[in-house]
Protein backbone atom coordinates (compact mmCIF):
# COMPACT_ATOMS: atom_id res chain seq x y z
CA UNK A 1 25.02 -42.04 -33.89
CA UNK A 2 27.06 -40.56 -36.26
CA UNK A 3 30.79 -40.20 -36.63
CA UNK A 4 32.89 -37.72 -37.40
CA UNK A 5 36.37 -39.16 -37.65
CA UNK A 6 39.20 -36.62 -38.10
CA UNK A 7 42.79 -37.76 -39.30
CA UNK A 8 45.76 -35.77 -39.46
CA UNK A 9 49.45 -35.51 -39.56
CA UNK A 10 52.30 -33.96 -41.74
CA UNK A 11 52.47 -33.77 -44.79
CA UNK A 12 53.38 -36.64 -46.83
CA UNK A 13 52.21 -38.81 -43.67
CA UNK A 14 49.42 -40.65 -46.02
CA UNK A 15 46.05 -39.06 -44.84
CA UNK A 16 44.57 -38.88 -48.39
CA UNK A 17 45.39 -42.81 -49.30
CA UNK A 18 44.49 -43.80 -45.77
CA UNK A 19 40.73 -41.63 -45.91
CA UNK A 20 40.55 -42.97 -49.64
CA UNK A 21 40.77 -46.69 -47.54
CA UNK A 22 38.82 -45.80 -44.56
CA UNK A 23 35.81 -44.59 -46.98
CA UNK A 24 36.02 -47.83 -48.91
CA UNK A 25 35.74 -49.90 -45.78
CA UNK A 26 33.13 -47.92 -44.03
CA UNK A 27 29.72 -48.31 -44.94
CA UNK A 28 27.44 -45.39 -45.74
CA UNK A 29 29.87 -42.92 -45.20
CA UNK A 30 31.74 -39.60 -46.99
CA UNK A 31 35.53 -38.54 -47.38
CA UNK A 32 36.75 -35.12 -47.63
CA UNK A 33 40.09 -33.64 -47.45
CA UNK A 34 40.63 -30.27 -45.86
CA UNK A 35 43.55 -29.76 -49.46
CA UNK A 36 40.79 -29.38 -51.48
CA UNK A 37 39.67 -26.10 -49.82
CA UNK A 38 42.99 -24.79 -50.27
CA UNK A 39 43.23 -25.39 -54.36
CA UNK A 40 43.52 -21.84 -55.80
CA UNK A 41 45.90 -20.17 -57.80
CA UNK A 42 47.40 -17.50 -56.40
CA UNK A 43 47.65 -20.36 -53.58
CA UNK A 44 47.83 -16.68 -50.76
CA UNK A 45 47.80 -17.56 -47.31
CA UNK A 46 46.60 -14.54 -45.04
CA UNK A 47 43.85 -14.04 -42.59
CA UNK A 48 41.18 -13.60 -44.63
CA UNK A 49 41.56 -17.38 -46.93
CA UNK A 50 42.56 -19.14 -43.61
CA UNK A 51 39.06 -17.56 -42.54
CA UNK A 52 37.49 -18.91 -45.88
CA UNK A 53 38.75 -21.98 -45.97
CA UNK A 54 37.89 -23.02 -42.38
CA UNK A 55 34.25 -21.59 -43.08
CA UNK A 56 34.05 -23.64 -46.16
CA UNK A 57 35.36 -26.92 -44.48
CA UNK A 58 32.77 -26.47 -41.77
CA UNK A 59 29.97 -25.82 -43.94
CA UNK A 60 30.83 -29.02 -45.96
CA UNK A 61 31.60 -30.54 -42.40
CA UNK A 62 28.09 -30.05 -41.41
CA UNK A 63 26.08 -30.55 -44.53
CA UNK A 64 27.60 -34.03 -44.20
CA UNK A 65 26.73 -34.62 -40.61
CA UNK A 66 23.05 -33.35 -40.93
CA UNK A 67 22.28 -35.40 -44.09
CA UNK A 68 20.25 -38.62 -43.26
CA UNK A 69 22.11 -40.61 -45.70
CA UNK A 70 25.64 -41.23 -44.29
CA UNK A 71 26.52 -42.04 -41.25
CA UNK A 72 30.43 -41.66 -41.28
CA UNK A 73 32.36 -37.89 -42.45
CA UNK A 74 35.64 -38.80 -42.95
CA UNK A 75 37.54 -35.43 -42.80
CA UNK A 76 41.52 -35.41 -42.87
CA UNK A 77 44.20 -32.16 -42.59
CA UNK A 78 47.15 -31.40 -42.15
CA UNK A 79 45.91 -29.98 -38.24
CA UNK A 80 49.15 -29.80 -36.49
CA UNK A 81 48.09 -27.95 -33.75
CA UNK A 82 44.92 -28.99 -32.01
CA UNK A 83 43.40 -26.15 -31.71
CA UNK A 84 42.13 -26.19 -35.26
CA UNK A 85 40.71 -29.81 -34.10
CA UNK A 86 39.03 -27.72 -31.72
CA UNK A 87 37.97 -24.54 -33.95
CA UNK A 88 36.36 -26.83 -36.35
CA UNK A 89 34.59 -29.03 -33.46
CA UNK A 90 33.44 -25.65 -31.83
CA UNK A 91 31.62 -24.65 -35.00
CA UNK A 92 29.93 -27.85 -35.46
CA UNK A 93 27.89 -27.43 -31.95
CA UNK A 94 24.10 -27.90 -32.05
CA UNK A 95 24.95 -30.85 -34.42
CA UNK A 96 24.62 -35.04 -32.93
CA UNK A 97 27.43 -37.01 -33.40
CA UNK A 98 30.51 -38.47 -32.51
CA UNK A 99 34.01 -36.90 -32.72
CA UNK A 100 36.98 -39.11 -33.51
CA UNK A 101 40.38 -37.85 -33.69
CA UNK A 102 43.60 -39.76 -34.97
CA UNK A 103 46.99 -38.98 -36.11
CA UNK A 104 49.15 -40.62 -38.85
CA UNK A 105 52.57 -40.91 -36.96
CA UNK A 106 55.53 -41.33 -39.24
CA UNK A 107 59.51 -41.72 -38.71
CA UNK A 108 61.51 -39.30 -40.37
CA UNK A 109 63.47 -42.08 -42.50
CA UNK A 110 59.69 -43.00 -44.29
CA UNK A 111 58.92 -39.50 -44.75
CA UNK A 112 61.48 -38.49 -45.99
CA UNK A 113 60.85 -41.76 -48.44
CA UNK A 114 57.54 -40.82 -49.23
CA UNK A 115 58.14 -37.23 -49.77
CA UNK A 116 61.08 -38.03 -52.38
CA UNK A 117 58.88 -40.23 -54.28
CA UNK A 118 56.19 -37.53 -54.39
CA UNK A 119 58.52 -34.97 -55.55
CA UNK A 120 60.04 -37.21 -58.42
CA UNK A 121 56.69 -38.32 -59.28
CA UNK A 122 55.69 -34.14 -59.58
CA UNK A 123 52.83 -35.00 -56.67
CA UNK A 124 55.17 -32.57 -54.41
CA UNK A 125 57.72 -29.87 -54.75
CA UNK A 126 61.33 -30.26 -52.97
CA UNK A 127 60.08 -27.27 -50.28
CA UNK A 128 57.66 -29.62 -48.63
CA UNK A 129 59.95 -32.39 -46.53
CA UNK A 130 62.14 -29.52 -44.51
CA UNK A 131 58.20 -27.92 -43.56
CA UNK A 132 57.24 -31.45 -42.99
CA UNK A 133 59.90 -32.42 -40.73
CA UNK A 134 59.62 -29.48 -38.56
CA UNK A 135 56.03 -30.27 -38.16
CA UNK A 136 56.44 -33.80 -36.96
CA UNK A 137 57.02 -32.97 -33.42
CA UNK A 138 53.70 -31.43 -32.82
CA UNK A 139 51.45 -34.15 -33.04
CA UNK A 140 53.62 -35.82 -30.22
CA UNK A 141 51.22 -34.48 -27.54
CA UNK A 142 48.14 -34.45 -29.14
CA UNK A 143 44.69 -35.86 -27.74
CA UNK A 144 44.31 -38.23 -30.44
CA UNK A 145 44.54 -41.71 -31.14
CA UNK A 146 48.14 -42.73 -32.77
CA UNK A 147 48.84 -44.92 -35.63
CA UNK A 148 52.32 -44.90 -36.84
CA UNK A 149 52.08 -45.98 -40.82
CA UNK A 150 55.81 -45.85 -40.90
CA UNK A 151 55.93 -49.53 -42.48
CA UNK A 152 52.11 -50.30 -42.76
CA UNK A 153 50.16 -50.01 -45.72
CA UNK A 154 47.16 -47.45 -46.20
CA UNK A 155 44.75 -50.20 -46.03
CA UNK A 156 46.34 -51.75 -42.84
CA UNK A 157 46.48 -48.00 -41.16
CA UNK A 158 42.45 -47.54 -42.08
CA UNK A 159 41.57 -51.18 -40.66
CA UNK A 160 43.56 -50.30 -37.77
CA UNK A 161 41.48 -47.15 -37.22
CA UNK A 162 38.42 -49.08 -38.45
CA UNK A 163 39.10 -51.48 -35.52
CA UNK A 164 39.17 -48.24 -32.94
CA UNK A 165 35.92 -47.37 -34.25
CA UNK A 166 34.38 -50.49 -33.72
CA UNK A 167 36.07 -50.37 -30.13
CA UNK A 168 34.28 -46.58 -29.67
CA UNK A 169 37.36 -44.99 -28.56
CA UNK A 170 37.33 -41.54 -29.29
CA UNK A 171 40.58 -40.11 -28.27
C-alpha cells in the first residue's frame, strides 16, 4: 500500500533536511515540500494564492500517489493547524493509500539556534523566529506522531520516523 507521510512543524523546525533524509532512506519513494508552491515574487498572501497553492500541492500530491512507480510521497509544511492536514487529505479521496502524519517538535532555545544561523547564513530573514515562536504551541495537540529534533540530527529524526513506518503507526 502506499504511503503518504506528512511532516510538519514551525518554521526553522528542520522539515526540509529531515524529508531530504527520509527520501534518501526510503526506497522507491518522492519528496516534496509544500515552500516550493509558495516561491513567487510578489510573495501575496490572500484568498485566492492560498486557494492556488493548496490546489497545486494536491494535484502534485496525487499525481504522486497514482503513479505506479513510487511507493512513498513524502510531503512536508509548515501545517500548524490540522485542519489543512485535513483539507489536503479530504481532496485526495478516491485515491489508495496510507496517511502518516508527524510533527518536528522543537524547544525554543534550538530554534531560536537554528533560526539565527539561517538568518546569518541569508537562508532566513530576522521576521521569521518571533512568527515561529508563536506558532510552536499549536502543534502541542495535534493528532500526529511527535519527534522532538531539539538535539537530534536530521538523519536520526528521519530513522526515527522511518522506524514508525516500519511499526505502521499512523498517528
Amino acid at each position: 500500500m502506499k504511503r503518504l507521510i506528512m511532516v510538519n512543524g514551525t518554521m526553522g523546525a528542520g522539515k526540509t533536511a529531515v524529508c531530504t533524509e527520509l527520501y534518501h532512506i526510503l526506497n522507491r519513494s518522492v519528496f516534496l515540500d509544500g515552500d516550493w508552491c509558495w516561491m513567487m515574487d510578489p510573495f501575496v498572501v490572500t484568498d485566492e494564492t492560498k486557494r492556488m497553492v493548496q490546489d497545486n500541492i494536491t494535484c502534485l500530491l496525487r499525481n504522486f500517489l497514482t503513479c505506479s512507480e513510487y511507493e512513498n510521497v513524502i510531503f512536508c509544511w509548515v501545517m500548524q493547524y490540522e485542519s489543512i492536514m485535513d483539507n489536503l487529505l479530504s481532496h485526495l479521496s478516491g485515491l489508495e493509500f496510507e496517511p502518516y502524519k508527524f510533527t518536528l517538535t522543537i524547544s525554543e532555545q534550538a530554534l531560536k539556534q537554528r533560526i539565527q544561523k539561517d538568518v546569518q547564513n541569508h537562508v532566513r530573514t530576522s521576521d521569521v523566529l518571533e512568527r515561529s515562536l508563536q506558532r510552536l504551541p499549536l502543534y502541542e495537540n495535534m493528532d500526529t506522531v511527535k519527534i522532538d529534533v531539539s538535539e537530534i540530527t536530521a538523519r536520526q529524526a528521519a530513522e526515527k520516523i522511518h522506524d514508525v513506518l516500519c511499526k505502521g503507526y499512523q498517528g
